[in-house]
Protein backbone atom coordinates (compact mmCIF):
# COMPACT_ATOMS: atom_id res chain seq x y z
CA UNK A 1 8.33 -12.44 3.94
CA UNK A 2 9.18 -8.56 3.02
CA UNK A 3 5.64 -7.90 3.06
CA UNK A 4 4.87 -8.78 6.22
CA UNK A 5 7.89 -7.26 8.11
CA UNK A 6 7.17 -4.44 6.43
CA UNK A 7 3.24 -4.15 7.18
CA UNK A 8 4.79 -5.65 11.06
CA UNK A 9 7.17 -1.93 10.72
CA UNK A 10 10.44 -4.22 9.91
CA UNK A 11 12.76 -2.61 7.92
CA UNK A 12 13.55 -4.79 5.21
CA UNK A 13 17.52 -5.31 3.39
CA UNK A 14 16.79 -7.81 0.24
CA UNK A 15 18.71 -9.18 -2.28
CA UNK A 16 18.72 -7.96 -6.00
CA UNK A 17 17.71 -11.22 -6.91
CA UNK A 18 15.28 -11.97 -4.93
CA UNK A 19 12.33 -10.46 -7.26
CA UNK A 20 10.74 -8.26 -4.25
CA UNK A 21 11.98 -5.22 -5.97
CA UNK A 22 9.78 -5.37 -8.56
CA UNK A 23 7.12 -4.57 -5.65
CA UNK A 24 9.43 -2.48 -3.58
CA UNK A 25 11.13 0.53 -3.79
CA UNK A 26 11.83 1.76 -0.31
CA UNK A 27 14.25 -1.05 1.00
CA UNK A 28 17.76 -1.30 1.12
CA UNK A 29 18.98 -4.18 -1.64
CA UNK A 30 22.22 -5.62 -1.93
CA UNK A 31 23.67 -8.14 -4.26
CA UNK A 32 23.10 -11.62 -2.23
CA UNK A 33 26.96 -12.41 -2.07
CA UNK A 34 27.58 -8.60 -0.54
CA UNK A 35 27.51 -9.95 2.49
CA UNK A 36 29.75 -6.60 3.91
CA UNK A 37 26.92 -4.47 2.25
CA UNK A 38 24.31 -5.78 3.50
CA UNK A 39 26.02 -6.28 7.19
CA UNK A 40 26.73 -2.39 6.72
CA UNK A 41 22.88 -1.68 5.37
CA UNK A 42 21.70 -3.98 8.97
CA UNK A 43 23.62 -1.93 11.14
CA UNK A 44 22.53 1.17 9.70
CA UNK A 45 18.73 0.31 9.99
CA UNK A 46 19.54 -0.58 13.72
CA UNK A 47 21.46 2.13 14.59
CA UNK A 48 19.90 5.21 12.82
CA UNK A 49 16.09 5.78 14.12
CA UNK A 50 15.70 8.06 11.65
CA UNK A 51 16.50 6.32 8.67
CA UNK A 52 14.68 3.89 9.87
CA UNK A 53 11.63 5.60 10.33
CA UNK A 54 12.07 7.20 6.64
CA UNK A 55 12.71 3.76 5.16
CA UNK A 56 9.20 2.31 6.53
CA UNK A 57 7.13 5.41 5.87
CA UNK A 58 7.91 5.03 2.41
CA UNK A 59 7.75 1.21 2.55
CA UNK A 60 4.10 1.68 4.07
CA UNK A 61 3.25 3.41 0.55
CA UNK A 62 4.86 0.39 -1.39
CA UNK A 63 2.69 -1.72 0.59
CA UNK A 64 -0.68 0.74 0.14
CA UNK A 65 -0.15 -0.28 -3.83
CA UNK A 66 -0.29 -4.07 -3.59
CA UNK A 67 -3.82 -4.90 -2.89
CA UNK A 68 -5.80 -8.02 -4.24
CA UNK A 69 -7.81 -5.61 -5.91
CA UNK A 70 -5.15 -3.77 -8.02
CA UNK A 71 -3.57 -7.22 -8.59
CA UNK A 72 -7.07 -8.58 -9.92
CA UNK A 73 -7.33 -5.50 -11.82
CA UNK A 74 -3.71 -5.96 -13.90
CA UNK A 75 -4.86 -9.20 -14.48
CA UNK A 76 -8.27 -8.49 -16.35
CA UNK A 77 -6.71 -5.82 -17.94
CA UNK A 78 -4.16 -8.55 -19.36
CA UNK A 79 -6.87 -10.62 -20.37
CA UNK A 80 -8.14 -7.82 -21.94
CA UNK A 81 -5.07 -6.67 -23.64
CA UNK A 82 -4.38 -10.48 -25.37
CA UNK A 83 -8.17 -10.95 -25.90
CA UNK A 84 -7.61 -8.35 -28.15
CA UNK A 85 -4.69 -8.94 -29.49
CA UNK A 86 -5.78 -12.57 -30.51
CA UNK A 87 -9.07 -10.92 -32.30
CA UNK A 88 -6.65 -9.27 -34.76
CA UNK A 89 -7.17 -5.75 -32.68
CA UNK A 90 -10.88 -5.81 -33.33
CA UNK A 91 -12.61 -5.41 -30.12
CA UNK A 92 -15.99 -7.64 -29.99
């Protein structure tokens, strides 16, 4: 997956489609019939050491974010949220 190239130092190019940008925000994304874009975005990430080397610095903070525990967290907070909600806004 994304993830684990990135957390393996693998530059990632995705597809605007794919959904991983919702996570990510340091990758290269192309529309998934670009296929010259995202040939051009490969080449780049092989040829330039430096933009590589940007690209999965800030990838590696991406990745810092999505932890079980912040995941667990968003999701007790939605429980908490509808709970709520569903009690007319009266918290019990």
């Amino acid at each position: 997956t994304c993830l684990e190239a990135l957390s393996c130092n693998v530059p990632v190019v995705v597809s605007y489609q794919s959904g991983v940008l919702e996570n990510l925000t340091n990758v290269f994304a192309v529309d998934f019939w670009d296929t010259d874009r995202m040939a051009f975005n490969v080449l780049a990430l092989l040829e330039d050491k430096t933009l590589r080397a940007e690209m999965l610095k800030a990838a590696r903070a991406d990745l810092q974010k999505l932890t079980w525990d912040r995941a667990a967290d968003k999701i007790i907070n939605a429980y908490h949220i509808n709970a709520h909600r569903e009690c007319g806004g009266v918290k019990q």
